[in-house]
PDB file of N, CA and C in Angstrom:
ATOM      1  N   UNK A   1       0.837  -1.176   0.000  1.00  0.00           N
ATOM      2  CA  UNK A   1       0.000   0.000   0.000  1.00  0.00           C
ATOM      3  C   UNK A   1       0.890   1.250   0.000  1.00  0.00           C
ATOM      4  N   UNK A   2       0.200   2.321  -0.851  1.00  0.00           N
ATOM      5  CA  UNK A   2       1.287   3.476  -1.141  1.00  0.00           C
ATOM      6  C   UNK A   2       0.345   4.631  -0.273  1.00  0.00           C
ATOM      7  N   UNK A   3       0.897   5.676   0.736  1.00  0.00           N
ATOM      8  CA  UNK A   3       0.360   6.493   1.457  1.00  0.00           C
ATOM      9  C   UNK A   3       1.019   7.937   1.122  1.00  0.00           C
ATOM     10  N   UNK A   4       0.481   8.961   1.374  1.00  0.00           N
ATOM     11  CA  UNK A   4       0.713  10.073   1.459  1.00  0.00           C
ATOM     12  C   UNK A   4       0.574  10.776   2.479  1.00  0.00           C
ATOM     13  N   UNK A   5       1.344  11.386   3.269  1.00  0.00           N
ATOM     14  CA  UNK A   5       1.313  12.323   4.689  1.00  0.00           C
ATOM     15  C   UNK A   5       1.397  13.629   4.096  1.00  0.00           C
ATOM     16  N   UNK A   6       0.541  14.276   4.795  1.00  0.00           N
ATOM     17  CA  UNK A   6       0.946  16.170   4.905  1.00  0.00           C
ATOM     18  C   UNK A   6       0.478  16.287   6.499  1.00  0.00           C
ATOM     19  N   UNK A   7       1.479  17.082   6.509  1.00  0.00           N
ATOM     20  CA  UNK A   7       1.579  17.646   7.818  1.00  0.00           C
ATOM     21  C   UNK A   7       2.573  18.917   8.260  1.00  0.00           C
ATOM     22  N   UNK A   8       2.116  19.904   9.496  1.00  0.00           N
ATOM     23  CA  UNK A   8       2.269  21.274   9.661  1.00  0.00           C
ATOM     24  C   UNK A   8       2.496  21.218  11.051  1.00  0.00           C
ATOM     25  N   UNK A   9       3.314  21.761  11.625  1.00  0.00           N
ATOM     26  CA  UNK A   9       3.659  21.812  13.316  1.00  0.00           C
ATOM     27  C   UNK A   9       3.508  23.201  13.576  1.00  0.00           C
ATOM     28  N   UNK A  10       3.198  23.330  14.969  1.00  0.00           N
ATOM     29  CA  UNK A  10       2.650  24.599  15.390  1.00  0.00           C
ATOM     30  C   UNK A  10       3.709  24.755  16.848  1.00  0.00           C
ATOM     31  N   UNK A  11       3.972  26.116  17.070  1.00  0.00           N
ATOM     32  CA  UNK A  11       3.544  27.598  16.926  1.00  0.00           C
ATOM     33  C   UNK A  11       3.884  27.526  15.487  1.00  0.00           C
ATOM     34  N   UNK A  12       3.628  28.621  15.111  1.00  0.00           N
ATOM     35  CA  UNK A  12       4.638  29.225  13.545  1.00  0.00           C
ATOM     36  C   UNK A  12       5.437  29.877  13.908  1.00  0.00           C
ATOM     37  N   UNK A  13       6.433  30.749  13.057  1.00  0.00           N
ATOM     38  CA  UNK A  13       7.334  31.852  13.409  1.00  0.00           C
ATOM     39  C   UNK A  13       7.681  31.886  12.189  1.00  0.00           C
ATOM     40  N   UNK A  14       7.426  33.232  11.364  1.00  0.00           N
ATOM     41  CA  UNK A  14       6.965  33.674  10.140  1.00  0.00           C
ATOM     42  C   UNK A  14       8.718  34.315   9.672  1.00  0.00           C
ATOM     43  N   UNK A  15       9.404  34.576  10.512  1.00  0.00           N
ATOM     44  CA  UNK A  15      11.155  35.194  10.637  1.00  0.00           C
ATOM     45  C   UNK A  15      11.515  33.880  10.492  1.00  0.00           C
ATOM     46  N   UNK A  16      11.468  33.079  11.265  1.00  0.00           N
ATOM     47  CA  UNK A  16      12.687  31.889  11.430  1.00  0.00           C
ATOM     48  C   UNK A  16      11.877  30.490  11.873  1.00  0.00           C
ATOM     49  N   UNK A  17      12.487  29.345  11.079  1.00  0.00           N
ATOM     50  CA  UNK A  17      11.899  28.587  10.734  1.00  0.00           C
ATOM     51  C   UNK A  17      12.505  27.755  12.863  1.00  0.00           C
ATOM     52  N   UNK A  18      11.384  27.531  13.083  1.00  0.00           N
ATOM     53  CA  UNK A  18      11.528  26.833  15.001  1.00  0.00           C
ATOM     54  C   UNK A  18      11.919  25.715  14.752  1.00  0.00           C
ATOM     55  N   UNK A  19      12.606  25.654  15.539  1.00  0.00           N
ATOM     56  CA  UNK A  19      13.548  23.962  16.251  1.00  0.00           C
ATOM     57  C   UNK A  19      12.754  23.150  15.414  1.00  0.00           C
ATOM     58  N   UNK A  20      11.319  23.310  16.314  1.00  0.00           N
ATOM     59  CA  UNK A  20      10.511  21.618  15.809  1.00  0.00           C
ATOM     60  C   UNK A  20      10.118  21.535  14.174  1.00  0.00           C
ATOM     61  N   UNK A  21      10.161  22.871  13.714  1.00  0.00           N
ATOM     62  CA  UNK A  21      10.075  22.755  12.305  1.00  0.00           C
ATOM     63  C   UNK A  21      11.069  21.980  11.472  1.00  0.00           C
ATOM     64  N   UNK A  22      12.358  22.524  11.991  1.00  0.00           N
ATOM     65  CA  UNK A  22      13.456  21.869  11.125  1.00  0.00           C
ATOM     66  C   UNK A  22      13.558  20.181  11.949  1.00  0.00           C
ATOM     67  N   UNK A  23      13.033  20.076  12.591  1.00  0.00           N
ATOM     68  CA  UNK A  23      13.492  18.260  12.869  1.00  0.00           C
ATOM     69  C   UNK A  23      12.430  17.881  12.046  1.00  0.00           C
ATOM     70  N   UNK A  24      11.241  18.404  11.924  1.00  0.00           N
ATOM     71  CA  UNK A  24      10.498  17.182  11.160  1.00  0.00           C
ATOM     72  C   UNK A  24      10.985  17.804   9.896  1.00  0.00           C
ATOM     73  N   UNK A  25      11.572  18.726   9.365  1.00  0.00           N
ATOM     74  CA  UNK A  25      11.631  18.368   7.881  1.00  0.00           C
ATOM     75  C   UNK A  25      13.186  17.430   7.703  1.00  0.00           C
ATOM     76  N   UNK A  26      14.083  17.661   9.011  1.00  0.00           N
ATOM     77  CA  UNK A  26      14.930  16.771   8.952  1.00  0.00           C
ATOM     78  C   UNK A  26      14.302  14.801   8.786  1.00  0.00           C
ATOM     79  N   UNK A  27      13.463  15.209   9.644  1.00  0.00           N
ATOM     80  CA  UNK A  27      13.034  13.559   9.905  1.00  0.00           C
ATOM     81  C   UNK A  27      12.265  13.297   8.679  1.00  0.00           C
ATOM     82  N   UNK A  28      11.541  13.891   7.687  1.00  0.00           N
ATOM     83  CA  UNK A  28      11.107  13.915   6.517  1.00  0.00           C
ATOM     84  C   UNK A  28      11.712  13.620   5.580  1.00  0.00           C
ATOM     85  N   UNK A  29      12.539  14.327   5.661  1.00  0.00           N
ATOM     86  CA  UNK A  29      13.914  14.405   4.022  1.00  0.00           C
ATOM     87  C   UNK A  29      14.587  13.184   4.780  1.00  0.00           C
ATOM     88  N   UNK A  30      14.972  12.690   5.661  1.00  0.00           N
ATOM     89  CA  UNK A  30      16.378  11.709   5.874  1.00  0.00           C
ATOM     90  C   UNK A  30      15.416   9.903   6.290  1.00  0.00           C
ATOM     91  N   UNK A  31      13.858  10.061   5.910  1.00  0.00           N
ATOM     92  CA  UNK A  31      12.932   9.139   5.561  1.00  0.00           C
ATOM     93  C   UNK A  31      13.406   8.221   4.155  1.00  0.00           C
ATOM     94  N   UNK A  32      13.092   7.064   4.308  1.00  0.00           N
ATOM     95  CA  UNK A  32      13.094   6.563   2.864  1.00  0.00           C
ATOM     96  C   UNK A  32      11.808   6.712   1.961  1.00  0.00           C
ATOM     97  N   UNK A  33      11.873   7.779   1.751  1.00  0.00           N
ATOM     98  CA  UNK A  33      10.316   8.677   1.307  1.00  0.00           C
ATOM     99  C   UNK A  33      10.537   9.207   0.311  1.00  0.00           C
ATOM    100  N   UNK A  34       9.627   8.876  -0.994  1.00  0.00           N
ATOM    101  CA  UNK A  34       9.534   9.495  -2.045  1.00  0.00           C
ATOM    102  C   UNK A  34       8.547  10.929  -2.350  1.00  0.00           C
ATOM    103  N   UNK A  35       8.956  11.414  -3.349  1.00  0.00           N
ATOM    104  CA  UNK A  35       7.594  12.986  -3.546  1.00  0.00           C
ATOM    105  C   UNK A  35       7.723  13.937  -2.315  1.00  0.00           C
ATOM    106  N   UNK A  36       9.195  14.109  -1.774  1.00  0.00           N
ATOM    107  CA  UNK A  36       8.877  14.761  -0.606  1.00  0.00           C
ATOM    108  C   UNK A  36       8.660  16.532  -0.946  1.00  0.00           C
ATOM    109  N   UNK A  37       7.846  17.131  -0.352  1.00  0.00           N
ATOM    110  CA  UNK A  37       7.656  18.004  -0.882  1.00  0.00           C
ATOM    111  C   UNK A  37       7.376  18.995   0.569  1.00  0.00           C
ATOM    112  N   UNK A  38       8.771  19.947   1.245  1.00  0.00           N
ATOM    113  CA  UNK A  38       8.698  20.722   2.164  1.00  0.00           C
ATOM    114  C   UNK A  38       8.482  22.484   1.938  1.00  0.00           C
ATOM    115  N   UNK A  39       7.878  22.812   2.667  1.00  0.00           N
ATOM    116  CA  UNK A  39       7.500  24.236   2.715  1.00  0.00           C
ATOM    117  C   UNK A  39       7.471  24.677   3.740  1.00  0.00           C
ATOM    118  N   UNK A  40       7.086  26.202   3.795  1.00  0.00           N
ATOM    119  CA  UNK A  40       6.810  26.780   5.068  1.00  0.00           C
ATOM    120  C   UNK A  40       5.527  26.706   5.731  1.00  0.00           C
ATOM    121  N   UNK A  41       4.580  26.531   5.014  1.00  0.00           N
ATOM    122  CA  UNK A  41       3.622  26.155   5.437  1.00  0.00           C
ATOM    123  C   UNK A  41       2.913  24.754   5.609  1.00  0.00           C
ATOM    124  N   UNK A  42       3.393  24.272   5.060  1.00  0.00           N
ATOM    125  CA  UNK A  42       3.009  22.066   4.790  1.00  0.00           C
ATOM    126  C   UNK A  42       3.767  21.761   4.440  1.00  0.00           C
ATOM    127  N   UNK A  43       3.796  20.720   4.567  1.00  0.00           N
ATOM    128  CA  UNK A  43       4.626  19.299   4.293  1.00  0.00           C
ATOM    129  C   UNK A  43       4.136  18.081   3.013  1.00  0.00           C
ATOM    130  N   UNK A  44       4.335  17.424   2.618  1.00  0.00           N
ATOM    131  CA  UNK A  44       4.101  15.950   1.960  1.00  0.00           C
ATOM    132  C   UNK A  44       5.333  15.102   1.799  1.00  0.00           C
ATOM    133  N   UNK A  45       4.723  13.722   1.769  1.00  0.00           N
ATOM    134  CA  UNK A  45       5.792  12.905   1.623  1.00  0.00           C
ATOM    135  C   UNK A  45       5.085  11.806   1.169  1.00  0.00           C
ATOM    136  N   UNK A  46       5.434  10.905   0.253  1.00  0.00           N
ATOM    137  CA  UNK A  46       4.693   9.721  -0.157  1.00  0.00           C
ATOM    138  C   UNK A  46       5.581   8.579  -0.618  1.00  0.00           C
ATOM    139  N   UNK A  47       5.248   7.244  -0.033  1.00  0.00           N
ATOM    140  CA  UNK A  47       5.839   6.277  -0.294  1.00  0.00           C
ATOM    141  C   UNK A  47       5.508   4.833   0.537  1.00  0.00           C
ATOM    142  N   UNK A  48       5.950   3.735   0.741  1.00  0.00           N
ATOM    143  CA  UNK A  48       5.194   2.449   1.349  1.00  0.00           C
ATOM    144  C   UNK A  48       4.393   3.065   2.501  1.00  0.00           C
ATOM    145  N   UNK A  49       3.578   1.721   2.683  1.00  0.00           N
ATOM    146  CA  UNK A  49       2.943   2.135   3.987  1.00  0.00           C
ATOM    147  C   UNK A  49       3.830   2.235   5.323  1.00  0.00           C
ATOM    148  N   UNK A  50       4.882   0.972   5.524  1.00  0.00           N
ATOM    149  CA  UNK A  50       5.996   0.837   6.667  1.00  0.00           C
ATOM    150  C   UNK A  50       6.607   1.903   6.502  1.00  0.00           C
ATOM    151  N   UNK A  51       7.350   2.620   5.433  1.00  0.00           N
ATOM    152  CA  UNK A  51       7.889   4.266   5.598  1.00  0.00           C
ATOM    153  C   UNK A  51       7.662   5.170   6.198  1.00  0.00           C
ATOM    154  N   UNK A  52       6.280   5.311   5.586  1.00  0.00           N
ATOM    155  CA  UNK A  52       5.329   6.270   5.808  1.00  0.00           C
ATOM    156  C   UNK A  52       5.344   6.666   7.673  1.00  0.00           C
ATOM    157  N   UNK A  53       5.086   5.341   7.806  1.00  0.00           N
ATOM    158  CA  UNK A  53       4.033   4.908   9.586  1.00  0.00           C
ATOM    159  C   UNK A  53       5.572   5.341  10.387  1.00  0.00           C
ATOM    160  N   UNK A  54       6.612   4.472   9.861  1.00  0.00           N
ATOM    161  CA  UNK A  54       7.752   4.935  10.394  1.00  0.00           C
ATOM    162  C   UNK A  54       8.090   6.293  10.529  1.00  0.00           C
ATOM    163  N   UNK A  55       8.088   7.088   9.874  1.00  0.00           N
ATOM    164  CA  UNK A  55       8.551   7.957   9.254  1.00  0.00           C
ATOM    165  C   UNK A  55       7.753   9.056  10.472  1.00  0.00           C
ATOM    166  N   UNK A  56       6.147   8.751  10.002  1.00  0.00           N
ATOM    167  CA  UNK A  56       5.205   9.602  11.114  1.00  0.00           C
ATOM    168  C   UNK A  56       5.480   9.529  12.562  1.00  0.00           C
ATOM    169  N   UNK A  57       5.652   8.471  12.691  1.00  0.00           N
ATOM    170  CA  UNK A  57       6.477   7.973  14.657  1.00  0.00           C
ATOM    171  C   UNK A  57       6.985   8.778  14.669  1.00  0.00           C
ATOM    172  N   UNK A  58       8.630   8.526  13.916  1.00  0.00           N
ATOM    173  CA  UNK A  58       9.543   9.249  14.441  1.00  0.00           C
ATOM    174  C   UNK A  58       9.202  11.250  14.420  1.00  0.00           C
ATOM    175  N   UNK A  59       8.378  11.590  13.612  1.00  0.00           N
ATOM    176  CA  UNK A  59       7.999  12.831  13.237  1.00  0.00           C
ATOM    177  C   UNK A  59       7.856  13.354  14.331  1.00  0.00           C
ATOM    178  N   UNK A  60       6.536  12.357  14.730  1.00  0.00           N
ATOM    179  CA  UNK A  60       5.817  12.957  15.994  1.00  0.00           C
ATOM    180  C   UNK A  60       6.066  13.294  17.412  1.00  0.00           C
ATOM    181  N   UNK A  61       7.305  12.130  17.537  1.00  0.00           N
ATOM    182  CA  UNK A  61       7.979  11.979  18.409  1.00  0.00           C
ATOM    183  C   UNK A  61       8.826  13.393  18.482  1.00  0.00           C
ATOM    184  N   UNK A  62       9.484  12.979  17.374  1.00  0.00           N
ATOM    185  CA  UNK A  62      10.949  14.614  17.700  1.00  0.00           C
ATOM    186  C   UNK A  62      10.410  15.649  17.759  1.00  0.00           C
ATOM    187  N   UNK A  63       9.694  16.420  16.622  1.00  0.00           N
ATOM    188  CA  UNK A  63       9.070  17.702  16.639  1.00  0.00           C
ATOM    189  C   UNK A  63       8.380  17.804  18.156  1.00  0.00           C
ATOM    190  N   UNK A  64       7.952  17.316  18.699  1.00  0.00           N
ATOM    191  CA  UNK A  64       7.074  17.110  19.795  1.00  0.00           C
ATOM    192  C   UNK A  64       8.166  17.155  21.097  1.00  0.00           C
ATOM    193  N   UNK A  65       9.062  16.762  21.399  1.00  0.00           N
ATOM    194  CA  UNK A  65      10.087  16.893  22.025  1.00  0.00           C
ATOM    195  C   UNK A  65      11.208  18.352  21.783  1.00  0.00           C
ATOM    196  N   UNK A  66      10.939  18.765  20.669  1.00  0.00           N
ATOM    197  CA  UNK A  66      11.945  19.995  20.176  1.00  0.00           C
ATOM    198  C   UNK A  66      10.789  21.320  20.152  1.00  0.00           C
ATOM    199  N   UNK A  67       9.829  20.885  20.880  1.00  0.00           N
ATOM    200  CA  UNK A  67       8.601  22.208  21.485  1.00  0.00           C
ATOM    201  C   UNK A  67       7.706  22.055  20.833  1.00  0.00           C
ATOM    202  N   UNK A  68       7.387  21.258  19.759  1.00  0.00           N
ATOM    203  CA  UNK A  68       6.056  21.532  18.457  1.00  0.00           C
ATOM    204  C   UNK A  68       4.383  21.678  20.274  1.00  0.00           C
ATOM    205  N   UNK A  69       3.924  22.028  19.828  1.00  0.00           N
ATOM    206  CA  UNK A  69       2.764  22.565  20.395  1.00  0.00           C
ATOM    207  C   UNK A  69       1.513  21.379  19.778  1.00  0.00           C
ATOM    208  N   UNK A  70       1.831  21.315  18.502  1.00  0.00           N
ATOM    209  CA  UNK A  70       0.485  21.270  17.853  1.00  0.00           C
ATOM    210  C   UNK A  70       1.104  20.525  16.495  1.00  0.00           C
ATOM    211  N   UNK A  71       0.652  19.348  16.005  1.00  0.00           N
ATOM    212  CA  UNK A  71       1.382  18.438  14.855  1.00  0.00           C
ATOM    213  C   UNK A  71      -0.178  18.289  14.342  1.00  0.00           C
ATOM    214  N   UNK A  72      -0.557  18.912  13.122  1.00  0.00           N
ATOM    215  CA  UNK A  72      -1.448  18.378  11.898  1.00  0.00           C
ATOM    216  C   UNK A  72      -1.061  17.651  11.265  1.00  0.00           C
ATOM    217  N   UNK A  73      -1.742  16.824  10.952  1.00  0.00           N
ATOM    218  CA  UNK A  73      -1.451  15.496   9.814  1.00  0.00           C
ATOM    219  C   UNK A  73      -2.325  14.863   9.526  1.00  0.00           C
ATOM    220  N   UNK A  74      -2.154  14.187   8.538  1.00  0.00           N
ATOM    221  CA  UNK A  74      -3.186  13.989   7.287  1.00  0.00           C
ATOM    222  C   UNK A  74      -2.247  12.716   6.653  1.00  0.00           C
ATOM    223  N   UNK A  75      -2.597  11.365   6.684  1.00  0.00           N
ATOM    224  CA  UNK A  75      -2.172  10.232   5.944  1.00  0.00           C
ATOM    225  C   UNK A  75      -3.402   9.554   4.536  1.00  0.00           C
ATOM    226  N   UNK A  76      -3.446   9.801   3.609  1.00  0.00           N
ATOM    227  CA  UNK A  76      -4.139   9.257   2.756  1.00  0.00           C
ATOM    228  C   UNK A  76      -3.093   7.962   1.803  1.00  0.00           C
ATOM    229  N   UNK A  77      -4.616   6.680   1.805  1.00  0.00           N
ATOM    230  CA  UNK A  77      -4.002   5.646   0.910  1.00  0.00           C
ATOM    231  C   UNK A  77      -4.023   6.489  -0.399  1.00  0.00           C
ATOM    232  N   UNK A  78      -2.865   6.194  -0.839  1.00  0.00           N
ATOM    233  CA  UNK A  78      -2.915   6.500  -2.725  1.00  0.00           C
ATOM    234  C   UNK A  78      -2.636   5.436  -3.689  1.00  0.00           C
ATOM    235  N   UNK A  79      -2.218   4.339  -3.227  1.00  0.00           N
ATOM    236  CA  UNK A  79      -2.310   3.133  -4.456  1.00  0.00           C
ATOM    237  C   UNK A  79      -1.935   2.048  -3.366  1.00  0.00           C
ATOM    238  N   UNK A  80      -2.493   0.861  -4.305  1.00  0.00           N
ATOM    239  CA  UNK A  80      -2.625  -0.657  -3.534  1.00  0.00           C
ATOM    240  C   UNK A  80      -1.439  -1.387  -3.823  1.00  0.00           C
ATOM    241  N   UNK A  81       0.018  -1.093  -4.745  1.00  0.00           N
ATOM    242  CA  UNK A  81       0.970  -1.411  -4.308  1.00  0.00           C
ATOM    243  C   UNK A  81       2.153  -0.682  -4.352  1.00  0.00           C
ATOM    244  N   UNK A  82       3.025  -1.599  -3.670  1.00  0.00           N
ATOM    245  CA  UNK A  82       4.314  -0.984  -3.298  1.00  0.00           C
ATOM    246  C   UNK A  82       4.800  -0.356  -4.593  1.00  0.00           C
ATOM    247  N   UNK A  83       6.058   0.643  -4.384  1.00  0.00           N
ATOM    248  CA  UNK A  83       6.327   1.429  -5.476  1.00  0.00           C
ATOM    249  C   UNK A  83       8.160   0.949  -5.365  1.00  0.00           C
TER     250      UNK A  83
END
């Protein structure tokens, strides 16, 4: 199964990108994750389902430990096999 995550960590800070911002796009980009696609405002990343799930753990975990407040996310299936 092929999944897609978007997801946004909170506070914001519109000057400088916060701690917990840059770990999850660290933990994003250094994922075995395809289509990754980072911004200042959202996130995406798409690839197996075990990636994915992995990938979200560890997300949730660090940003969340490096001050995130507030983790939006959004996992949609996008195809029935592996890529």
């Amino acid at each position: 199964m092929r999944l897609r995550v978007e997801f946004t960590t909170e506070p914001f800070d519109l000057d400088e990108a916060p701690p917990h911002a840059v770990v999850a796009r660290d933990v994003i980009q250094a994922a075995r994750l395809d289509a990754v696609d980072v911004g200042p405002f959202g996130n995406t990343a798409e690839g197996g389902a075990d990636e994915v799930l992995t990938a979200v753990d560890a997300l949730l975990r660090r940003a969340l430990a490096a001050g995130a407040t507030r983790v939006s996310l959004q996992v949609n299936v996008i195809g029935e096999g592996e890529k």
